[in-house]
Structure formats: C-alpha cells, structure tokens
Protein backbone atom coordinates (compact mmCIF):
# COMPACT_ATOMS: atom_id res chain seq x y z
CA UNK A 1 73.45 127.87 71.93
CA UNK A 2 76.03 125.41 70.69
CA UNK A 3 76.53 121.93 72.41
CA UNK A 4 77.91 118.64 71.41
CA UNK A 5 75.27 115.90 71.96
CA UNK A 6 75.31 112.33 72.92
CA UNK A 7 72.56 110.59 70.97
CA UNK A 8 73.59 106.98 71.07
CA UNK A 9 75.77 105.33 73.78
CA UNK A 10 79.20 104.22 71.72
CA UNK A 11 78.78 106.52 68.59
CA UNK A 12 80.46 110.09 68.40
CA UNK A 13 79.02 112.99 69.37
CA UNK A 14 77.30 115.57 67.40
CA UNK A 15 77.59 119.36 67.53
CA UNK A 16 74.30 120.82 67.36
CA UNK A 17 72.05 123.71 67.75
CA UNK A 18 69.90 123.81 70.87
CA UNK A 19 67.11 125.63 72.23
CA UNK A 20 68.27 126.82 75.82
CA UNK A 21 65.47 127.93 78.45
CA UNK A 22 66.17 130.81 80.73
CA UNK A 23 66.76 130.16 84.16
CA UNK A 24 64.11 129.46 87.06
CA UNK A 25 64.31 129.98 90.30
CA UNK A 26 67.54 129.57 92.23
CA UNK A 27 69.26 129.10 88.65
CA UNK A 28 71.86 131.07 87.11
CA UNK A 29 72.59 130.94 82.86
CA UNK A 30 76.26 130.56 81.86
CA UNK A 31 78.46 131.70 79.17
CA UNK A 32 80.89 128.91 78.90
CA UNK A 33 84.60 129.72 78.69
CA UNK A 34 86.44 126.81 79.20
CA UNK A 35 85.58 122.80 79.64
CA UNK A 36 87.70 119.94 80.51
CA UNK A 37 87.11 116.38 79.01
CA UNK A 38 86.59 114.30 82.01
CA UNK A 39 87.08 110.13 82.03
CA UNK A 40 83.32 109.82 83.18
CA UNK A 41 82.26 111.63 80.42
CA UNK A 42 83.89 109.06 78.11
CA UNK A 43 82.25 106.39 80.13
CA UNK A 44 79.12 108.08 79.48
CA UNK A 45 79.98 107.98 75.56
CA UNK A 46 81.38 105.15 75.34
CA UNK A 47 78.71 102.83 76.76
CA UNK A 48 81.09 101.46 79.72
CA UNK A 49 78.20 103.00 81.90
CA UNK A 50 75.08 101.96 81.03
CA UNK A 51 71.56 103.27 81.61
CA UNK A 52 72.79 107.40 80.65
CA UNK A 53 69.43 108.89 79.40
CA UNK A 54 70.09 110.38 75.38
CA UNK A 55 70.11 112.42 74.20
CA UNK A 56 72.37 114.30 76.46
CA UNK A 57 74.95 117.11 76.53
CA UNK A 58 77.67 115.65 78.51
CA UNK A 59 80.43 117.21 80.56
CA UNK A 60 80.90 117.68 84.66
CA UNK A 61 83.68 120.50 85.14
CA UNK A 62 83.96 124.10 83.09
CA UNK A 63 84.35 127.95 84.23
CA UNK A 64 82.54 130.50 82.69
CA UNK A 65 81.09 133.98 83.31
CA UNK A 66 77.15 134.67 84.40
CA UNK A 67 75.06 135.97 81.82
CA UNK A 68 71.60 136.00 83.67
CA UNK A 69 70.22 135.30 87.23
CA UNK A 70 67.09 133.70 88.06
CA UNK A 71 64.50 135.08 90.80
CA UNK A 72 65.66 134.21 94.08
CA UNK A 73 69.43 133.89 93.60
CA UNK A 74 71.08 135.35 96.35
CA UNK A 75 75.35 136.10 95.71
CA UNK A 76 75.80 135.92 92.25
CA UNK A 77 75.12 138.80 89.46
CA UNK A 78 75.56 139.17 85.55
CA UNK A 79 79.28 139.22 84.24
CA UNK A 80 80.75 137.14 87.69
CA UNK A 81 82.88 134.44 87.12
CA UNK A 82 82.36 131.00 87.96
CA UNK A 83 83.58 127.72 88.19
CA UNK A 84 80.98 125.07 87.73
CA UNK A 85 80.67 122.23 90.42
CA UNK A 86 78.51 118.76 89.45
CA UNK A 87 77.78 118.73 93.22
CA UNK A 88 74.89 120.59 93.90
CA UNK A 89 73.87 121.48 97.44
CA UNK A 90 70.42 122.70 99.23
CA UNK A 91 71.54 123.21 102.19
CA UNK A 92 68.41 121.84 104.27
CA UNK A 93 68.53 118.27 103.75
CA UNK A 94 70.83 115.91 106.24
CA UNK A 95 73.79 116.02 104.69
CA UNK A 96 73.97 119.47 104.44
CA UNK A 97 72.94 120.20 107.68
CA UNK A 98 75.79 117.87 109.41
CA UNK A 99 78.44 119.36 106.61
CA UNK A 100 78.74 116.49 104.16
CA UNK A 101 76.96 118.59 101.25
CA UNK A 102 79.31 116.94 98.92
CA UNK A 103 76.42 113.89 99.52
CA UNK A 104 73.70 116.23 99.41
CA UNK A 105 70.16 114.62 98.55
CA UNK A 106 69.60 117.07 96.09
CA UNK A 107 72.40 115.86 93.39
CA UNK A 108 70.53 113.56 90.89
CA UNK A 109 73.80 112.64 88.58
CA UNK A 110 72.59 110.00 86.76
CA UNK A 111 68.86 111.14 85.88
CA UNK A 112 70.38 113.93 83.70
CA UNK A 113 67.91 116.46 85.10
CA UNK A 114 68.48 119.87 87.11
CA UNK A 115 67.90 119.67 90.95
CA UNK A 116 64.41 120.07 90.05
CA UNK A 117 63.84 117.15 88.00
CA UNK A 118 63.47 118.87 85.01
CA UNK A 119 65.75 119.76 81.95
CA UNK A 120 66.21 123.89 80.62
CA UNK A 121 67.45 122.53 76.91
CA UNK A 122 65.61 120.85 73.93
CA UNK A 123 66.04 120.40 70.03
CA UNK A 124 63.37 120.96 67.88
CA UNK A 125 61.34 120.47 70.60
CA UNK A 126 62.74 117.06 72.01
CA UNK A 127 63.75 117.44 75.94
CA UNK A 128 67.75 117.06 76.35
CA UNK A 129 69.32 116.01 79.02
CA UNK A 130 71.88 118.03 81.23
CA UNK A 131 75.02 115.66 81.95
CA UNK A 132 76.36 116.11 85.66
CA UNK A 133 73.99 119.28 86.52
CA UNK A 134 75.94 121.10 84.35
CA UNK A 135 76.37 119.71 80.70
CA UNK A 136 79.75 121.67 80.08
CA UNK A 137 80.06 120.82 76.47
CA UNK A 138 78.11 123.78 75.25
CA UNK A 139 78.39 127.25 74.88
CA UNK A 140 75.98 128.28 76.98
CA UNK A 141 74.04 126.31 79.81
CA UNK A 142 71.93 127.08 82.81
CA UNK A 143 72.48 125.27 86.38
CA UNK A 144 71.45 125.67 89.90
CA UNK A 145 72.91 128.70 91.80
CA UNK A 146 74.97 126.06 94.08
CA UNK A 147 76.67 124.63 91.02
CA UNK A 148 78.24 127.80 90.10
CA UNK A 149 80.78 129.39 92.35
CA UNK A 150 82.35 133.05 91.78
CA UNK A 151 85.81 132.93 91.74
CA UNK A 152 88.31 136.56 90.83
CA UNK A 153 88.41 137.41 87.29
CA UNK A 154 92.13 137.49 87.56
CA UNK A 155 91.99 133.56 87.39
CA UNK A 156 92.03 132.13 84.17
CA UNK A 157 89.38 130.22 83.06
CA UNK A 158 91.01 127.43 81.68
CA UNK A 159 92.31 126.87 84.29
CA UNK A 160 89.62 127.30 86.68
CA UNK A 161 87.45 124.87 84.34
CA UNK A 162 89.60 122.03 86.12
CA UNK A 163 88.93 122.47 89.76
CA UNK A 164 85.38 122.10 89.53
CA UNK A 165 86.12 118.39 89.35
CA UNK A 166 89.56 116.59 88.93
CA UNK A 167 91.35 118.69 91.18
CA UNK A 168 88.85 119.11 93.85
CA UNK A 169 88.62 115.52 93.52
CA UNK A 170 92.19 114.41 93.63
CA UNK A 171 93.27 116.64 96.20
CA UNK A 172 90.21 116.75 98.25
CA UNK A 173 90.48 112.92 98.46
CA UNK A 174 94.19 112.98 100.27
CA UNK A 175 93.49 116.36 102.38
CA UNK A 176 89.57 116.12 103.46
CA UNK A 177 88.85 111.98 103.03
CA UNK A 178 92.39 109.97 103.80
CA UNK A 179 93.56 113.13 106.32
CA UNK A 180 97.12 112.30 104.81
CA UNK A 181 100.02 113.45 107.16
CA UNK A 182 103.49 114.12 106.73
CA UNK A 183 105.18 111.46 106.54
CA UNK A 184 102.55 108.89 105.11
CA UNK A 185 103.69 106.64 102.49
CA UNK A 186 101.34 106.96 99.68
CA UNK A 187 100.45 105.20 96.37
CA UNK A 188 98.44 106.24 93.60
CA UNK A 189 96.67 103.72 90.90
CA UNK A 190 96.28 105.50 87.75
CA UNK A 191 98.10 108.64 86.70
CA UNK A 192 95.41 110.29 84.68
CA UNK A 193 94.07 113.95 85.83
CA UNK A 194 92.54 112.48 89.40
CA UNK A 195 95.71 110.35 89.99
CA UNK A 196 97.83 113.94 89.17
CA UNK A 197 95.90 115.50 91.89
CA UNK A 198 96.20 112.85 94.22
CA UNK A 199 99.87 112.96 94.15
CA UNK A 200 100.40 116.86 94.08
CA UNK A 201 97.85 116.88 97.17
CA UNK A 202 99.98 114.26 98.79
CA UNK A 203 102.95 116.29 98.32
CA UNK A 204 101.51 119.20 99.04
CA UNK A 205 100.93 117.45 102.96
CA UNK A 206 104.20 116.49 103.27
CA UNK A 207 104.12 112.47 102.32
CA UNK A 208 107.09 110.88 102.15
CA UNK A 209 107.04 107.97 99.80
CA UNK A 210 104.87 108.75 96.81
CA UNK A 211 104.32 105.99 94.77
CA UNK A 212 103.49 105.96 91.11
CA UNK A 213 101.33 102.87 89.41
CA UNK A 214 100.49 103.36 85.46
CA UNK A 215 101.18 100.75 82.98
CA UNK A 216 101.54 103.73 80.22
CA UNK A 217 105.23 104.44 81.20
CA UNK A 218 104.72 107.98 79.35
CA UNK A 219 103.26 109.23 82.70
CA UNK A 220 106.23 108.93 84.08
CA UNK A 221 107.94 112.21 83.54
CA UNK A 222 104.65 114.00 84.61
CA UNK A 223 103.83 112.07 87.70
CA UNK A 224 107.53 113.33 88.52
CA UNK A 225 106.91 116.83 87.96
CA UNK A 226 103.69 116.98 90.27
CA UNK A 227 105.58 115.22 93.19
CA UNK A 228 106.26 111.52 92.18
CA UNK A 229 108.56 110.14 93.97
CA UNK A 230 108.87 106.23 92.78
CA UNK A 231 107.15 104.50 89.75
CA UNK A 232 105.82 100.84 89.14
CA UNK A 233 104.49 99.87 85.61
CA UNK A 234 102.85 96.30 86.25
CA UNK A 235 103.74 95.37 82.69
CA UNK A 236 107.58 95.64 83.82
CA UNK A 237 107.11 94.75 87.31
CA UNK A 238 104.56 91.74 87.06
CA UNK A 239 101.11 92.82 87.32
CA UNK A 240 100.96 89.79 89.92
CA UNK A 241 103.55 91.08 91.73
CA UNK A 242 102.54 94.79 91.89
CA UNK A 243 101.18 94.11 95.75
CA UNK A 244 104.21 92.91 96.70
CA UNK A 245 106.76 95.80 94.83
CA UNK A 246 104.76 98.36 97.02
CA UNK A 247 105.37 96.73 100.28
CA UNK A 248 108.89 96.09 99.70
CA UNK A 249 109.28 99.82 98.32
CA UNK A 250 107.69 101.14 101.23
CA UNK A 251 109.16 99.24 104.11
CA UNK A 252 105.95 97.33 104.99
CA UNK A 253 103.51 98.55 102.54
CA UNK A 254 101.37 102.28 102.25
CA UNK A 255 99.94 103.69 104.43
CA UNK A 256 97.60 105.51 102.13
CA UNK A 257 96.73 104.37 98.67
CA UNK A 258 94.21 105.74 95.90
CA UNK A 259 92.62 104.09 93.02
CA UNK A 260 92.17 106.28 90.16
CA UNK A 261 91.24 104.11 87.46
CA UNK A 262 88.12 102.47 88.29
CA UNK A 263 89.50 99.22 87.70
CA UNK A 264 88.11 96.22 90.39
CA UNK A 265 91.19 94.66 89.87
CA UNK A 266 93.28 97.64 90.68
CA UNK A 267 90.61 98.07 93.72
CA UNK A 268 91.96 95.18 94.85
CA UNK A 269 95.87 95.47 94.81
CA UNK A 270 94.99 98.93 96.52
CA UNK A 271 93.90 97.58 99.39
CA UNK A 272 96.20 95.09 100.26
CA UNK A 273 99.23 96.99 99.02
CA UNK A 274 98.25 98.96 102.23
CA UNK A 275 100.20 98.30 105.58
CA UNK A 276 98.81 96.40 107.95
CA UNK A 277 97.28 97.28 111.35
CA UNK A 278 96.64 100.83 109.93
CA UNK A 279 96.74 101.80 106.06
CA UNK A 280 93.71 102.71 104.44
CA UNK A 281 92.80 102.66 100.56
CA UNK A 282 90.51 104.98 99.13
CA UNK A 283 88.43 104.49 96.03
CA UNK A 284 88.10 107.25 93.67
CA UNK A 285 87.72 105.63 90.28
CA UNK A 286 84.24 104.17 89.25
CA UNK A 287 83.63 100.95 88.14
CA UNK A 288 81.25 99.91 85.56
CA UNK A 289 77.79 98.64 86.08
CA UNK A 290 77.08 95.74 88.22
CA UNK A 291 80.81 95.20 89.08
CA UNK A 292 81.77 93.82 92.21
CA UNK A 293 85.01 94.14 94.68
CA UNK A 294 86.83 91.47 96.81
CA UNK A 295 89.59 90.59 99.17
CA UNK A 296 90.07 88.14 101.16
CA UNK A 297 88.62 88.97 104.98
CA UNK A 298 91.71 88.79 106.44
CA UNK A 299 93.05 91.68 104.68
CA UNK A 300 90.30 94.22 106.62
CA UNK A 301 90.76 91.77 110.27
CA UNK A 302 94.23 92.60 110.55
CA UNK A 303 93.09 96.36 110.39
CA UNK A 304 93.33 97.85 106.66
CA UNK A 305 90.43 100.28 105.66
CA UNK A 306 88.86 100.24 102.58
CA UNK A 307 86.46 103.73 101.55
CA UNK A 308 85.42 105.46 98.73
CA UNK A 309 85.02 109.00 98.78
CA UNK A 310 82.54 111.47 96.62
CA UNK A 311 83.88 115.08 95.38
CA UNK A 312 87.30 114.58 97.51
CA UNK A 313 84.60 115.12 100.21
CA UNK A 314 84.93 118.83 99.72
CA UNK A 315 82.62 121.87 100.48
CA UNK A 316 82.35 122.77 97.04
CA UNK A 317 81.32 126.65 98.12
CA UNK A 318 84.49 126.67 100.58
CA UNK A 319 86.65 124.35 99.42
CA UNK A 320 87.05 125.45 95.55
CA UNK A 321 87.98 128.99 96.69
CA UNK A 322 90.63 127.50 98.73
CA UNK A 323 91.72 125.35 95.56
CA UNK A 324 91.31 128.47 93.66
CA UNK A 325 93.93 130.05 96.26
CA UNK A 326 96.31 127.20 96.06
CA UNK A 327 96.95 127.95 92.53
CA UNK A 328 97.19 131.75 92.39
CA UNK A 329 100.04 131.39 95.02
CA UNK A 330 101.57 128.78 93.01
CA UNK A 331 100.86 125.74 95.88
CA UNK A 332 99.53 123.29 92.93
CA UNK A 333 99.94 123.11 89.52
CA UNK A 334 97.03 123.12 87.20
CA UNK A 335 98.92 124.26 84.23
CA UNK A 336 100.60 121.13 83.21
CA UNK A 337 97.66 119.29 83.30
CA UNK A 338 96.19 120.86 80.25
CA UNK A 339 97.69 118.83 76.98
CA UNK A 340 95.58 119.91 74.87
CA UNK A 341 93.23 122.60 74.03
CA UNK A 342 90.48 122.44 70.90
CA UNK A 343 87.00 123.70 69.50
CA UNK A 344 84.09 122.39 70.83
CA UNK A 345 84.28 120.75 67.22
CA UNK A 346 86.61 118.47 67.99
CA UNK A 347 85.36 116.91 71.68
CA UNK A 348 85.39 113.28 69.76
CA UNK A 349 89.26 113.80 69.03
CA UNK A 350 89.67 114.42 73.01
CA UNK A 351 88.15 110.80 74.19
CA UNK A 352 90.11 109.61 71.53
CA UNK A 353 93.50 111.25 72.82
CA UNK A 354 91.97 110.00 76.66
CA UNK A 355 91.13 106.55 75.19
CA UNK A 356 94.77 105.94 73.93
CA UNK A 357 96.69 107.40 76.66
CA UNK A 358 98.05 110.65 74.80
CA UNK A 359 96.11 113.26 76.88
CA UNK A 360 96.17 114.17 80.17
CA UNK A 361 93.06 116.94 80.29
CA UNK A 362 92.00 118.46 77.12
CA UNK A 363 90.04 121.48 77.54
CA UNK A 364 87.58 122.48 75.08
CA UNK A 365 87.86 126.46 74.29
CA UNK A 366 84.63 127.86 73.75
C-alpha cells in the first residue's frame, strides 16, 4: 500500500511504499476512498505538538470500503462501507459501561499504536506508526473493528470521510456537550471545519444569535452560508475589545461559546465573552504542549462554566449514523466544506492551503 509518511516533525511528508500486515483479531483492513486533512494532523507535521512518535502515517478521519475481516469481528463483512472514527471503544472498561465511550480507556492517540499497543505497517522492515488509530493518509490501512462504522453505499465517500471527525466534532459539541437550546445566543472562535460545524449544529437547534469570530475575513461568506448570523474580525474590531463586542452584540454576552482554534488566548475571551450567572464556554481546539489557561476567578464565581469536550461527546457507533442521516435528508451541509480535492501526492500542498487560510477541508482522493 501507498501512504504519505511523517519522518521528521516540521519537514514535508513523503509518499512511500509500505508493508501493511493483515488484520488480527477484532480488526478490519480498509480500502481507503476518501481522507480529509485535519488541523491536528498539521500540528502533528508541523512540530506545534511535540513528542508524535516518527515515523508515522498521519491522518484521523476517512471513509472507505472493507476489504478483509479479522477473526472475531462481529457486524462488518468484505465490500461494506465505512467511515473511520479515531475514537475507539471496548465496550467493558468504565467509560463504556456508563456511556461516555467517546473517553474510552482503550484510545491510545498519542502512542501511535492500535488498541493493542502494537502497529500492522512497516518499511523495509522499520515499525510505522498509525496516526489517530487510523492513519488515513494511505491507501489502504487496518484498524480496530470499533473504528470503522458501516454506513449505506448510497453515501458518498467524500463526504462521509468528514464525519468521522470534524463534523461529529463540531456538531456533537453544541447538541451532546453544551445541550444548546433554541434560543441560546452562541459564539464560535475560529471558522475552520470544527468552527463550520459548530455553527450549522447551532442552527440546526434553533440558536438565535450566532456569532462569528475569525480574523481571516474570507470566512465570512461561508460562516453565512452554514448559519452565521453576525461576524467579528478582532483585527477590525480590536482584538482587546473582542470580549466586550460580544456582550454588547448579544444583549449581555453568550450564552454558549466554542473555541475552535486552540488558541489560550482565544480560550480566554471565550469564557468571559459568556453571560454571566449562566453561559458556558466549551473548548474544542487543542493547545500546544505545556500551555496553560487563565481567567480571573471571578469570572467562574459569578457562575460561567468553562469545559472541554472530546469527540463532540458522541457515541461514535450511534451517533455517526445519525450524522450520516442528517446529511442524506439535507439537515447539514457537508458539501461546502470540501475546497479542495487532490492525490495523495499532494497532502503537503493541503497544510499549506490550511496553514495560509485558503482551505477549508481538503480531501485527499485515493
């Protein structure tokens, strides 16, 4: 199989020829169809998180179609669709058990290693690691049984690739994490592909006030389209004065806001852009290593909530068929997020179109 490899944090990547193992127990081999370029995957590359093991196939969200089955795997079967999920889930340990498998103590993220610790892919006999569980940016991979779910074949697989992560993640975070109601004011920090979600799930609740905050004011006409309802570029505004535009804009600030950028700063204004006695801000955007947050005390006395949230806090094996619903019957839109669409060739020119703003999901066409 074909993948693009991460050798050494902050150089490109390199398309190479790998040795793929077949699957093991409770693992299922893909055919990829479909990946989209993610933000943590430029992290990854880009050396803004440190510590990723190399060499390492990256990429966390893709759709493809089953080529082989493990022993053991119960549900899925050669030539089933499948979108992949980077949340796997064993369904014995806590989490699972009390429905929060989107935490499940299986999911190893960082190590670069399958649920069992180990890796299925090598080259020239040198052990690579799998990116996410699922190391999208190849043409083939294998992954645990949880981290692929079956999905009609009438849904495209382009578009499916998406939901295994940004739109899970964006909507999930305003329907299963903030509960968002009709009504709710709501702003949004960062209108990449989570902050796109964020706002179409918001819509798709009913919120009243939705409230754009990018300083790239070429997001503008998008965040509009997916249910944007007011826009603040700090650059314009006053970047010290952002906090302040909210509140006024929404008679007493949000009551819901979402970071999407990952930014400690941004974290920040989040939070006490919120209204007081009741609003709540909810991290989705990582930080890099070691980073810290802070507010002043008072800001959390007088009642605001600050919490992050993992996966949108979704059911991945529930919740993406739902998702997967939503767009058949038109509810969200998953089509506009796709700007661009290349070979697996060209994954380096996608972080470069993410790293200057141009993109807002590429999706790499295998």
């Amino acid at each position: 199989m074909r993948a693009s490899v991460l050798f050494e944090q902050g150089k490109p990547l390199s398309v190479e020829d790998l040795e793929l193992e077949p699957p093991r127990t409770g693992e299922v081999l893909v055919r990829m169809a479909a990946s989209g370029v993610c933000h943590s995957c430029l992290h990854a590359a880009d050396g803004s998180w440190k510590g990723v093991p190399v060499p390492i196939v990256l990429g966390d969200e893709g759709a493809g179609v089953v080529e082989a089955v493990g022993p053991g795997v119960d549900g899925l079967g050669r030539g089933d669709h499948v979108i992949l999920s980077w949340a796997p889930t064993c369904g014995r340990c806590h989490y699972c058990v009390i429905g929060r498998p989107n935490l499940c103590e299986r999911r190893q993220p960082g190590r670069g290693v399958l649920p069992d610790g180990t890796t299925r892919m090598s080259l020239r006999g040198r052990a690579v690691y799998h990116y996410g569980h699922v190391a999208t940016y190849a043409s083939s991979t294998v992954v645990h049984e949880s981290c692929a779910i079956k999905i009609d074949e009438a849904v495209p697989l382009d578009r499916a690739a998406l939901i295994g992560c940004s739109v899970m993640t964006g909507v999930g975070a305003v329907i299963n994490t903030a509960k968002v109601w009709p009504g709710a004011n709501v702003a949004v920090f960062g209108l990449g592909g989570i902050g796109l979600n964020v706002i179409q799930g918001a819509r798709m609740v009913g919120a009243d006030k939705i409230v754009g905050i990018d300083t790239n004011p070429g997001k503008r006409g998008m965040a509009e389209k997916f249910g944007m309802t007011h826009f603040i570029n700090p650059d314009e505004a006053g970047r010290d004065k952002v906090v302040q535009a909210i509140v006024d804009l929404t008679g007493g600030g949000a009551d819901f806001s979402f970071e999407c950028i990952g930014n400690v700063a941004t974290m920040r204004q989040a939070l006490e852009c919120c209204h007081r006695g009741w609003g709540e801000s909810i991290i989705i955007g990582v930080a890099g290593a070691g980073q810290e947050i802070s507010t002043r005390p008072f800001q959390l006395v007088t009642g605001r909530v600050w919490r992050g949230t993992a996966f949108g806090g979704a059911r991945g094996r529930t919740d993406v068929p739902k998702i997967v619903d939503w767009y058949m019957d038109g509810k969200i839109n998953i089509d506009d997020l796709i700007t661009h669409t290349m070979p697996l060739e060209a994954i380096n020119d996608a972080f470069e179109l993410m790293h200057e703003g141009k993109s807002i999901r590429s999706v790499v066409i295998y």
